[in-house]
C-alpha atoms as a PDB file:
ATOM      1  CA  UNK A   1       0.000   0.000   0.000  1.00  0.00           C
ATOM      2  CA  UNK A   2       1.116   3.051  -0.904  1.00  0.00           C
ATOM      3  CA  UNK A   3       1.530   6.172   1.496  1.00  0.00           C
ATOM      4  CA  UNK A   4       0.264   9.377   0.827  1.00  0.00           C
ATOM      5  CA  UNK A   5      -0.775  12.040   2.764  1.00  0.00           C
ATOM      6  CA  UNK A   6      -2.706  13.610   0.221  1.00  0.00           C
ATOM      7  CA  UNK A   7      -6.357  12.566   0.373  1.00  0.00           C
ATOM      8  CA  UNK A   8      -8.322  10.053  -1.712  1.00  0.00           C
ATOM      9  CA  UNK A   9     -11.288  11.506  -2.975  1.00  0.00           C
ATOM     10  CA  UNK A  10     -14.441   9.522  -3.291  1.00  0.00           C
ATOM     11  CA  UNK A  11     -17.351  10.869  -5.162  1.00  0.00           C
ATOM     12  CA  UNK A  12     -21.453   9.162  -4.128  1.00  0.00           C
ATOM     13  CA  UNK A  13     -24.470  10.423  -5.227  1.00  0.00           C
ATOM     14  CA  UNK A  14     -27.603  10.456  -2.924  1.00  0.00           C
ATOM     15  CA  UNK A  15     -29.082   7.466  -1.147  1.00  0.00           C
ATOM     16  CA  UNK A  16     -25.492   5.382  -1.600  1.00  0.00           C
ATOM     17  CA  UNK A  17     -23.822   5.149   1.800  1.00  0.00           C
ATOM     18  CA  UNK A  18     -20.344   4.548   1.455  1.00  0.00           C
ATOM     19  CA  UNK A  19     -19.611   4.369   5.338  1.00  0.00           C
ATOM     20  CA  UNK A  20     -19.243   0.095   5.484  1.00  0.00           C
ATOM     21  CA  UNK A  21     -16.339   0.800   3.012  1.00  0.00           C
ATOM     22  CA  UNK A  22     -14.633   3.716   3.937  1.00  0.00           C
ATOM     23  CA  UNK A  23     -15.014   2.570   8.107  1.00  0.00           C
ATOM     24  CA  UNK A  24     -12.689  -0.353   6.024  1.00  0.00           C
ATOM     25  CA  UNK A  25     -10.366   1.369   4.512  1.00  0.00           C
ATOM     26  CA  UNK A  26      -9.566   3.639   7.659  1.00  0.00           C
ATOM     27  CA  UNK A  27      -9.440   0.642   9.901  1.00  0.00           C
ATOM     28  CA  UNK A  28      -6.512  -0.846   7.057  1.00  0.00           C
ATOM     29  CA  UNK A  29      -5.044   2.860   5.996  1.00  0.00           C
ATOM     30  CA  UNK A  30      -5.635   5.378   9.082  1.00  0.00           C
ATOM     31  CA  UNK A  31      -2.778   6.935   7.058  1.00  0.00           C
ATOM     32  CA  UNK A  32      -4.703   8.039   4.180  1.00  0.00           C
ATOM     33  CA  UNK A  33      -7.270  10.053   4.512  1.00  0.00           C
ATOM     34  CA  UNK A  34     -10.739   9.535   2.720  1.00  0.00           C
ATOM     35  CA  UNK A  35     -12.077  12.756   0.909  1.00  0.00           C
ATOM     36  CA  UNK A  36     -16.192  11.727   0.964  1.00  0.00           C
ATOM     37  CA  UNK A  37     -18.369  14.211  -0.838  1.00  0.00           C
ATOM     38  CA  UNK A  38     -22.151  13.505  -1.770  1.00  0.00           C
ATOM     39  CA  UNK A  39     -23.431  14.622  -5.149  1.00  0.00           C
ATOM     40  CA  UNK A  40     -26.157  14.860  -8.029  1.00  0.00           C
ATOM     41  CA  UNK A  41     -26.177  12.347 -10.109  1.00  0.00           C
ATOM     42  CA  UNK A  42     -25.956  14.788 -12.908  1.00  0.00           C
ATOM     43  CA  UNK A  43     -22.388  15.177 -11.436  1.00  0.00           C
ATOM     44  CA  UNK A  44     -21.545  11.649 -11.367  1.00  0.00           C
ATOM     45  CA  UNK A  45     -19.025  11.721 -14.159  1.00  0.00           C
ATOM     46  CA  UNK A  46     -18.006  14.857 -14.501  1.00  0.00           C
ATOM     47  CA  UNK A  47     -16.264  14.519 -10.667  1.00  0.00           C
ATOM     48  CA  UNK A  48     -14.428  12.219 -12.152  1.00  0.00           C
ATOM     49  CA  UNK A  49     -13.193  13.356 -16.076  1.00  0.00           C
ATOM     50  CA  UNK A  50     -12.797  16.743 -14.354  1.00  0.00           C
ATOM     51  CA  UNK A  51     -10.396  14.978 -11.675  1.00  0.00           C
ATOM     52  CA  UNK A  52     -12.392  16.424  -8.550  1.00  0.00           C
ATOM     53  CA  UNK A  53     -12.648  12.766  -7.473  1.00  0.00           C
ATOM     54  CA  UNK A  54     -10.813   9.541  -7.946  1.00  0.00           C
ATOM     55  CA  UNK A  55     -14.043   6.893  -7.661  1.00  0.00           C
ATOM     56  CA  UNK A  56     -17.648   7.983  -7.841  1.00  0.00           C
ATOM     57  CA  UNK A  57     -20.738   5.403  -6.534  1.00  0.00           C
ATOM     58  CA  UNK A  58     -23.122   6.361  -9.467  1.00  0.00           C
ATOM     59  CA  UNK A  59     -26.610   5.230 -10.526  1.00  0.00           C
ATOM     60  CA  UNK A  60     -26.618   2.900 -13.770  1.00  0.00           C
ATOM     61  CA  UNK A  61     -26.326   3.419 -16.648  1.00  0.00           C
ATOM     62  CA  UNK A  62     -23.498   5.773 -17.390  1.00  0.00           C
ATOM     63  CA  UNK A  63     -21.442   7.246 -19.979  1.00  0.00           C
ATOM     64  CA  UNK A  64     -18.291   4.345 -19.644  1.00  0.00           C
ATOM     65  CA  UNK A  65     -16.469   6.499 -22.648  1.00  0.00           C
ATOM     66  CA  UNK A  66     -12.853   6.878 -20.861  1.00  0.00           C
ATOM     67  CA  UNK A  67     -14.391   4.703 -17.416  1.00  0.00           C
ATOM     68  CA  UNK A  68     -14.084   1.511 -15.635  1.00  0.00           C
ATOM     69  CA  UNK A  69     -17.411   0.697 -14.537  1.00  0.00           C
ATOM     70  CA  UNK A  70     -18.293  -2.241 -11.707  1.00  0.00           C
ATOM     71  CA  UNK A  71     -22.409  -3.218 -11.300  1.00  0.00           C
ATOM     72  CA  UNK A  72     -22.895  -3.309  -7.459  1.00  0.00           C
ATOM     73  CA  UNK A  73     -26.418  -3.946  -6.478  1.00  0.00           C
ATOM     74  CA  UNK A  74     -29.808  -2.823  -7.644  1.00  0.00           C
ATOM     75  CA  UNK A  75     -32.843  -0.957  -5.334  1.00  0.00           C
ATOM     76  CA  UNK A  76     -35.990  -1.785  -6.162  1.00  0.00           C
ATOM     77  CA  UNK A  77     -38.763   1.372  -7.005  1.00  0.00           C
ATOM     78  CA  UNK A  78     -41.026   2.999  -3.840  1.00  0.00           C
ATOM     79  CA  UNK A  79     -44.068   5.391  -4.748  1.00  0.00           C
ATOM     80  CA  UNK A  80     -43.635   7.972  -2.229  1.00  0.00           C
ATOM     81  CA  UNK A  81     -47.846   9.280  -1.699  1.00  0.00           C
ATOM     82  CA  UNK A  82     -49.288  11.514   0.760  1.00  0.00           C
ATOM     83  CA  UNK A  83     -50.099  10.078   4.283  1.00  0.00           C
ATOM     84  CA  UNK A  84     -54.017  11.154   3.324  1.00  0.00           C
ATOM     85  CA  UNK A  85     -53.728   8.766   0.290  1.00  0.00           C
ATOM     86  CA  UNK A  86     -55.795   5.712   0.478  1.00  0.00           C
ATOM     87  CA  UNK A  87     -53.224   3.378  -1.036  1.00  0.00           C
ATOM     88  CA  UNK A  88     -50.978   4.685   1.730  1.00  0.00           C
ATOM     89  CA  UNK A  89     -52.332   1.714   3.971  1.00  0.00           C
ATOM     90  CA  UNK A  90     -51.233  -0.766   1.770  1.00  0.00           C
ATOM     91  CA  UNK A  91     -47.789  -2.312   2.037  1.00  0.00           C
ATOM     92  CA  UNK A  92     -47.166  -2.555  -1.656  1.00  0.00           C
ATOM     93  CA  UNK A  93     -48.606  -0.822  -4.632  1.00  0.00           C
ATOM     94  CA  UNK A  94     -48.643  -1.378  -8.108  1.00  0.00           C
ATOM     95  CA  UNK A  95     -48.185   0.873 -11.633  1.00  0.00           C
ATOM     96  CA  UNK A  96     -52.122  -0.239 -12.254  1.00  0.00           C
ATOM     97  CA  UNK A  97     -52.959   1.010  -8.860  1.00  0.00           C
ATOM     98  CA  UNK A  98     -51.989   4.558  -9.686  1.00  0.00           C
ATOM     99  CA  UNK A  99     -53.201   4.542 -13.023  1.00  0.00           C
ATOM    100  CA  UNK A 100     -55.396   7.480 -11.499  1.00  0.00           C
ATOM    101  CA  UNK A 101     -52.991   9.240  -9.856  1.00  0.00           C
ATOM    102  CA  UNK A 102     -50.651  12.180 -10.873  1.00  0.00           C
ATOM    103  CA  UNK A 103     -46.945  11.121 -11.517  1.00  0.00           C
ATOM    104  CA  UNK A 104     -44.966  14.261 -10.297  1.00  0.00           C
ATOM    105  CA  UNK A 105     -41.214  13.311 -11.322  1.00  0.00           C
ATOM    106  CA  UNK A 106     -40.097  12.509 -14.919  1.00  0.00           C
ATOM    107  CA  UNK A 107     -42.621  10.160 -16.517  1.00  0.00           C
ATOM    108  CA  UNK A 108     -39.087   8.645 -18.254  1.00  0.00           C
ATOM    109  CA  UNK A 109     -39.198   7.059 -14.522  1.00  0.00           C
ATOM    110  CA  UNK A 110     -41.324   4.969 -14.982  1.00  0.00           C
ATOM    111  CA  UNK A 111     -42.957   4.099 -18.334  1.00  0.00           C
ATOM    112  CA  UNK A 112     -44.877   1.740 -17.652  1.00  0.00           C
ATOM    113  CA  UNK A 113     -47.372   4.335 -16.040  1.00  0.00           C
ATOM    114  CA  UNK A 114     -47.991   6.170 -19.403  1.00  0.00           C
ATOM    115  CA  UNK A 115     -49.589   3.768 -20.889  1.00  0.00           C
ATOM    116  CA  UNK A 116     -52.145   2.590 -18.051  1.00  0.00           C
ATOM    117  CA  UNK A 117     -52.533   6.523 -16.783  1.00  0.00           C
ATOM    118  CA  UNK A 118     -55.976   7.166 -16.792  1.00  0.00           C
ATOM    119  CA  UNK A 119     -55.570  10.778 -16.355  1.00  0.00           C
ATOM    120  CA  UNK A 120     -53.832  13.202 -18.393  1.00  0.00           C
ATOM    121  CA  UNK A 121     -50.118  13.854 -16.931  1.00  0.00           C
ATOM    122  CA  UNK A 122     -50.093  18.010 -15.613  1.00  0.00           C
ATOM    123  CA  UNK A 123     -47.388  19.706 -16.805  1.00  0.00           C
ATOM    124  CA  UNK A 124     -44.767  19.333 -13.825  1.00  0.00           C
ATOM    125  CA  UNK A 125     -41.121  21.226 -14.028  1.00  0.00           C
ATOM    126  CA  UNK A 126     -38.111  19.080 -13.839  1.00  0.00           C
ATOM    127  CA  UNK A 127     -37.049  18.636  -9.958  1.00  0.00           C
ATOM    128  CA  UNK A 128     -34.699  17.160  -7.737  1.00  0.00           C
ATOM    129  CA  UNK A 129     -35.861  14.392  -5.554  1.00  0.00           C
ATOM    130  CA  UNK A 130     -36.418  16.656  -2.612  1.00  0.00           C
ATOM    131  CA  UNK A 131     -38.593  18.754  -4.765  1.00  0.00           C
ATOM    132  CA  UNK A 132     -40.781  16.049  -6.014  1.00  0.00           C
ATOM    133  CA  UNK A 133     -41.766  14.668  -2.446  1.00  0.00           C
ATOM    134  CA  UNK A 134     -42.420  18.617  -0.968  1.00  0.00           C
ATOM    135  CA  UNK A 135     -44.757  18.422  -4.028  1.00  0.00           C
ATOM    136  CA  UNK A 136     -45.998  14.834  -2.896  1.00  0.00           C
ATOM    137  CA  UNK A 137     -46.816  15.728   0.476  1.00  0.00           C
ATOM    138  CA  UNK A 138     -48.636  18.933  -1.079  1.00  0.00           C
ATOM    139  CA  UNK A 139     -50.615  17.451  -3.326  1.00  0.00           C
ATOM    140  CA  UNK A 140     -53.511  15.210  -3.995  1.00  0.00           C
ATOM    141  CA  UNK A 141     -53.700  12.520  -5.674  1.00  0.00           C
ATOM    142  CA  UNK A 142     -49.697  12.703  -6.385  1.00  0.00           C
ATOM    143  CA  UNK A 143     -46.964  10.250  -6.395  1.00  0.00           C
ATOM    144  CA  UNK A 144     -43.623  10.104  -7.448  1.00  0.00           C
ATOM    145  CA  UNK A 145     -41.629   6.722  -7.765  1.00  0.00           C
ATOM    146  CA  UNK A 146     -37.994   7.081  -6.435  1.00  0.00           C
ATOM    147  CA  UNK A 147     -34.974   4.083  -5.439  1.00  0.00           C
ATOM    148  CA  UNK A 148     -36.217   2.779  -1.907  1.00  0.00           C
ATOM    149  CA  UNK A 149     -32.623   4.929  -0.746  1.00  0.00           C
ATOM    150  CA  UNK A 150     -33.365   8.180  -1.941  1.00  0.00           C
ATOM    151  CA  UNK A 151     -36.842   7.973  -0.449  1.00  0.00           C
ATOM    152  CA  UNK A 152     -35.518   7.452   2.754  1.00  0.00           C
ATOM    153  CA  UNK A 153     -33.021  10.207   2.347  1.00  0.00           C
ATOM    154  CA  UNK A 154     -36.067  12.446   1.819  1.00  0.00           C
ATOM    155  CA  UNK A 155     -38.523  10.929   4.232  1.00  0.00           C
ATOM    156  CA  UNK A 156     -40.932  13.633   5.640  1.00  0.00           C
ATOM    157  CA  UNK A 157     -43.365  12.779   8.561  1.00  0.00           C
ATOM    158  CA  UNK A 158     -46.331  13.671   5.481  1.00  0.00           C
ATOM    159  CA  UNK A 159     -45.517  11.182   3.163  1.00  0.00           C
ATOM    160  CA  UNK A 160     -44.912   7.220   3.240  1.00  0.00           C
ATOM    161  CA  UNK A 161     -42.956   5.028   0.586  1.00  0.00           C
ATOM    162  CA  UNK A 162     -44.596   2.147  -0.543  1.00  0.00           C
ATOM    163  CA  UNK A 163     -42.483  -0.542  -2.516  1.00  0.00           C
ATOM    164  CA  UNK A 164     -43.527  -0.488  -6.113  1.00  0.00           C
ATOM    165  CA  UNK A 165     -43.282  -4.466  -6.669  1.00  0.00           C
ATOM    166  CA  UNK A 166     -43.465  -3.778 -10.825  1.00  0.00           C
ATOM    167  CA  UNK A 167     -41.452  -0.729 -10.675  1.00  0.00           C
ATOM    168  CA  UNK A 168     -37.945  -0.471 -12.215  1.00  0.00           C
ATOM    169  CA  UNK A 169     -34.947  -1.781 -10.371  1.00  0.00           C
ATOM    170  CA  UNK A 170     -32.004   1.310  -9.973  1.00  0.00           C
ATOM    171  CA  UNK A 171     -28.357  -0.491  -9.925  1.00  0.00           C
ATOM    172  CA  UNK A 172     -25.475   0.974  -8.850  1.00  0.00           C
ATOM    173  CA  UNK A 173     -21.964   0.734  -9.799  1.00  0.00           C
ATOM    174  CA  UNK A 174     -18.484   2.242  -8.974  1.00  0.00           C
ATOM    175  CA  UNK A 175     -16.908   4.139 -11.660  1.00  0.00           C
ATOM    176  CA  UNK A 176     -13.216   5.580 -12.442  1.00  0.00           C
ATOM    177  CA  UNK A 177     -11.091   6.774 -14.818  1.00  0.00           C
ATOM    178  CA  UNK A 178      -9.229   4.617 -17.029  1.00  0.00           C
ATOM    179  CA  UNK A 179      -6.206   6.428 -17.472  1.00  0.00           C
ATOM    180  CA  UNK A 180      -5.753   6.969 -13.374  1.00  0.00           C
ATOM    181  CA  UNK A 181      -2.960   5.175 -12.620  1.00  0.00           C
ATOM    182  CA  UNK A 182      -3.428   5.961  -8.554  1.00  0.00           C
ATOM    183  CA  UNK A 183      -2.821   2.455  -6.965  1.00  0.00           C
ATOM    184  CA  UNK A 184      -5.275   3.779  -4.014  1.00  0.00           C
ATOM    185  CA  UNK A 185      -8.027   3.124  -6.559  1.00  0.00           C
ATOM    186  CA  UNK A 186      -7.393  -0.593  -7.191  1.00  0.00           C
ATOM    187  CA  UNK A 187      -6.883  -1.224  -3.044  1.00  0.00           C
ATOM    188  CA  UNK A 188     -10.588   0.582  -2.322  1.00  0.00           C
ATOM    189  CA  UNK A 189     -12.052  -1.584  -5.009  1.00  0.00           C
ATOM    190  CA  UNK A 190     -10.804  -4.467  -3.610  1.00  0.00           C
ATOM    191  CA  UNK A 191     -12.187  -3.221  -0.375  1.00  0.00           C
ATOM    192  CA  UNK A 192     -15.512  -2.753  -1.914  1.00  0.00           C
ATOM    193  CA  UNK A 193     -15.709  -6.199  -3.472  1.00  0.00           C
ATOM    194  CA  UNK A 194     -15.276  -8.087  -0.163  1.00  0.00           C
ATOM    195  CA  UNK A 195     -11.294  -8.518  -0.526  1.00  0.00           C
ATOM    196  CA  UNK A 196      -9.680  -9.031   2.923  1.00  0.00           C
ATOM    197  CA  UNK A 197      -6.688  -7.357   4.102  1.00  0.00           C
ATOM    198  CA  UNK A 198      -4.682 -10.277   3.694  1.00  0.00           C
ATOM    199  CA  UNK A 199      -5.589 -10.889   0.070  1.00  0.00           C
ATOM    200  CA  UNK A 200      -3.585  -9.069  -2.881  1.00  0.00           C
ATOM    201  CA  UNK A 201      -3.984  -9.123  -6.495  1.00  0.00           C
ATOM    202  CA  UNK A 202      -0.712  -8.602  -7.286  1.00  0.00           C
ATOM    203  CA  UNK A 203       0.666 -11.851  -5.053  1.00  0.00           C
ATOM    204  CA  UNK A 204      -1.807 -14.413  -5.543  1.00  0.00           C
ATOM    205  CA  UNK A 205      -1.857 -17.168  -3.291  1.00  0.00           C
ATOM    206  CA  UNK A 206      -0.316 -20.428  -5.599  1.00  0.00           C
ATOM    207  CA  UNK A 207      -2.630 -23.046  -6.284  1.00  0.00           C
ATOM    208  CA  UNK A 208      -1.903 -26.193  -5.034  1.00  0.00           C
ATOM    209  CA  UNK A 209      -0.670 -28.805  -6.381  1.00  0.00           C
ATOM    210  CA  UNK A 210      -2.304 -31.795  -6.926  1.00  0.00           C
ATOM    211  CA  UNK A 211      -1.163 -35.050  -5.486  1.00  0.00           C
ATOM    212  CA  UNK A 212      -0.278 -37.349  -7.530  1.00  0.00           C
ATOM    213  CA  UNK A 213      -2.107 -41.399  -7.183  1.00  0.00           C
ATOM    214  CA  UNK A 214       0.811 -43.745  -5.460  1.00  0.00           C
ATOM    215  CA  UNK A 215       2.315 -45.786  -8.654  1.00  0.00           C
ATOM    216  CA  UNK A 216       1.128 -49.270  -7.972  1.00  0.00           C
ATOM    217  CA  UNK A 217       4.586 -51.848  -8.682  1.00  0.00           C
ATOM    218  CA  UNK A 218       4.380 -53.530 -11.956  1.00  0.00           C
ATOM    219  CA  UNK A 219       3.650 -57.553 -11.586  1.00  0.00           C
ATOM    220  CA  UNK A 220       6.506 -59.270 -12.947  1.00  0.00           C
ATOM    221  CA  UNK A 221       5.178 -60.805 -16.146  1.00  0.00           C
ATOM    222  CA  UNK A 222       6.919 -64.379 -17.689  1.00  0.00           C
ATOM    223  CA  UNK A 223       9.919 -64.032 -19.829  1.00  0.00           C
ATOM    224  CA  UNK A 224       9.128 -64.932 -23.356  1.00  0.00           C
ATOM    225  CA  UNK A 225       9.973 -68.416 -24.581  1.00  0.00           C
ATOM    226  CA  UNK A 226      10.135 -70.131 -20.638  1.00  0.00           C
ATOM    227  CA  UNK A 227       8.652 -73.561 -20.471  1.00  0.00           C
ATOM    228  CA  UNK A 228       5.406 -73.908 -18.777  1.00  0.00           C
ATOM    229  CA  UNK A 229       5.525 -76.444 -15.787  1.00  0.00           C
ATOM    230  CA  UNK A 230       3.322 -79.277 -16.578  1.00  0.00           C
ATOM    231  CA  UNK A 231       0.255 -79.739 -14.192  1.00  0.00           C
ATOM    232  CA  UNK A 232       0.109 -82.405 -11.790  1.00  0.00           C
ATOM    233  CA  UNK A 233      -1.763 -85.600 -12.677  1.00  0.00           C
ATOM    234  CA  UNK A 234      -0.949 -84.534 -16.938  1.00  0.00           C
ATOM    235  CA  UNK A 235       1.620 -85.452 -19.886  1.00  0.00           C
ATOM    236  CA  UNK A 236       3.880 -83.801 -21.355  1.00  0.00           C
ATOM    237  CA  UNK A 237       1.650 -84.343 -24.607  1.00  0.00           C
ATOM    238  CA  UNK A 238      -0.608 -82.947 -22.993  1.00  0.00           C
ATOM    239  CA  UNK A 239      -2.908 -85.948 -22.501  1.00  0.00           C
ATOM    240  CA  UNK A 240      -4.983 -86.577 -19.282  1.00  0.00           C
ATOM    241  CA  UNK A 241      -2.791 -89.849 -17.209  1.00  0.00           C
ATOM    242  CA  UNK A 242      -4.719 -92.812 -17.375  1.00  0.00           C
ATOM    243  CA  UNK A 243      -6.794 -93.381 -14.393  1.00  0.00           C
ATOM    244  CA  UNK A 244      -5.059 -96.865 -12.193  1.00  0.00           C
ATOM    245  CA  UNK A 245      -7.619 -99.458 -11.301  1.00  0.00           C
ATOM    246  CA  UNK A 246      -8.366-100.301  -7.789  1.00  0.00           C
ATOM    247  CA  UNK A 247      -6.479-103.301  -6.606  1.00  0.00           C
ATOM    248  CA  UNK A 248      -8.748-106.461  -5.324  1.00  0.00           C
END
């Protein structure tokens, strides 16, 4: 491991929680700092092509033009509705079940509701996450569908998040650039994809060898050309001996 005092800087954009990884890598490293900073995920490249950051968390897909890109995990889809909603007492909702209601966020989201909307969409602005719940708790009739993470992020005592069960999954990946030659990078990925301290890419552990079966002694086998020993009670001609009668 290499030591630098200068920081490395790790880019995540909201509802990813780096803190498993990086309460890793300061229990292995104390002697490089971690640089954390949370961001829009209209940012989550440009951290890194503009070097502001050395590894972002980022929601998938992404430009991978000049990246190496690593899947992670995927969140499943919440409708975040107003407490007064009726479908707010359910545990789980469905697209169908808000064919009625008003989709605040980006109907990109989720496309499946344009096609079973029974209402005609209003015109809503572009806004963040935090936007599109204040409008969700203000509203009637209103949802928007958000990851299950970013919902919680946002959680207001005026709205509830119920798990969209046909809703679009969100994955998330860890991005960086290619031409970053920082070994830091490589060690925090390895931290991220469950490789212990004592494991290293560059010294792999040997494989063992496999034993090989005991050779089992030859038999000795009969020299060519030896004479056979004749068996007992037979000729050399190879005639059965005539049976001797029984004396009177």
């Amino acid at each position: 491991m290499q030591d630098s005092s200068a920081p490395l800087a790790v880019a995540f954009v909201a509802g990813v929680s780096p803190d498993k990884w990086s309460k890793r890598w300061r229990e292995r490293y104390p002697e490089v700092p971690l640089e954390l900073r949370m961001i829009d995920t209209g940012e989550q490249r440009s951290v890194l092509t503009n070097g502001s950051a050395s590894l972002s968390f980022v929601r998938l897909p992404v430009d991978r033009d000049g990246l190496h890109v690593i899947p992670l995990y995927e969140e499943v889809s919440v409708a975040v509705l107003s407490v007064e909603d009726d479908l707010s007492l359910a545990e789980q909702v469905t697209v169908a079940e808000l064919a009625g209601h008003q989709l605040i966020n980006d109907p990109a989201d989720l496309p499946a509701w344009s096609e079973l909307a029974t209402v005609e969409r209003l015109p809503y602005p572009s806004m963040s996450p935090k936007d599109a719940v204040e409008v969700v708790a203000s509203s009637e009739g209103g949802f928007a569908v958000l990851p299950m993470s970013v919902a919680r992020l946002h959680h207001r005592k005026d709205v509830v998040a119920r798990e969209l069960t046909d809703g679009p999954l969100h994955p998330v990946g860890i991005a960086w650039r290619r031409d970053d030659e920082d070994p830091r990078i490589e060690t925090f990925i390895g931290i991220v994809r469950g490789r212990t301290a004592h494991s290293s890419r560059e010294t792999p552990t040997p494989a063992t060898p496999k034993k090989k079966a005991p050779v089992k002694p030859k038999q000795p086998t009969a020299k060519k050309g030896a004479a056979k020993k004749p068996a007992a009670g037979t000729r050399r001609t190879g005639k059965p001996a005539a049976k001797r009668g029984k004396r009177r």
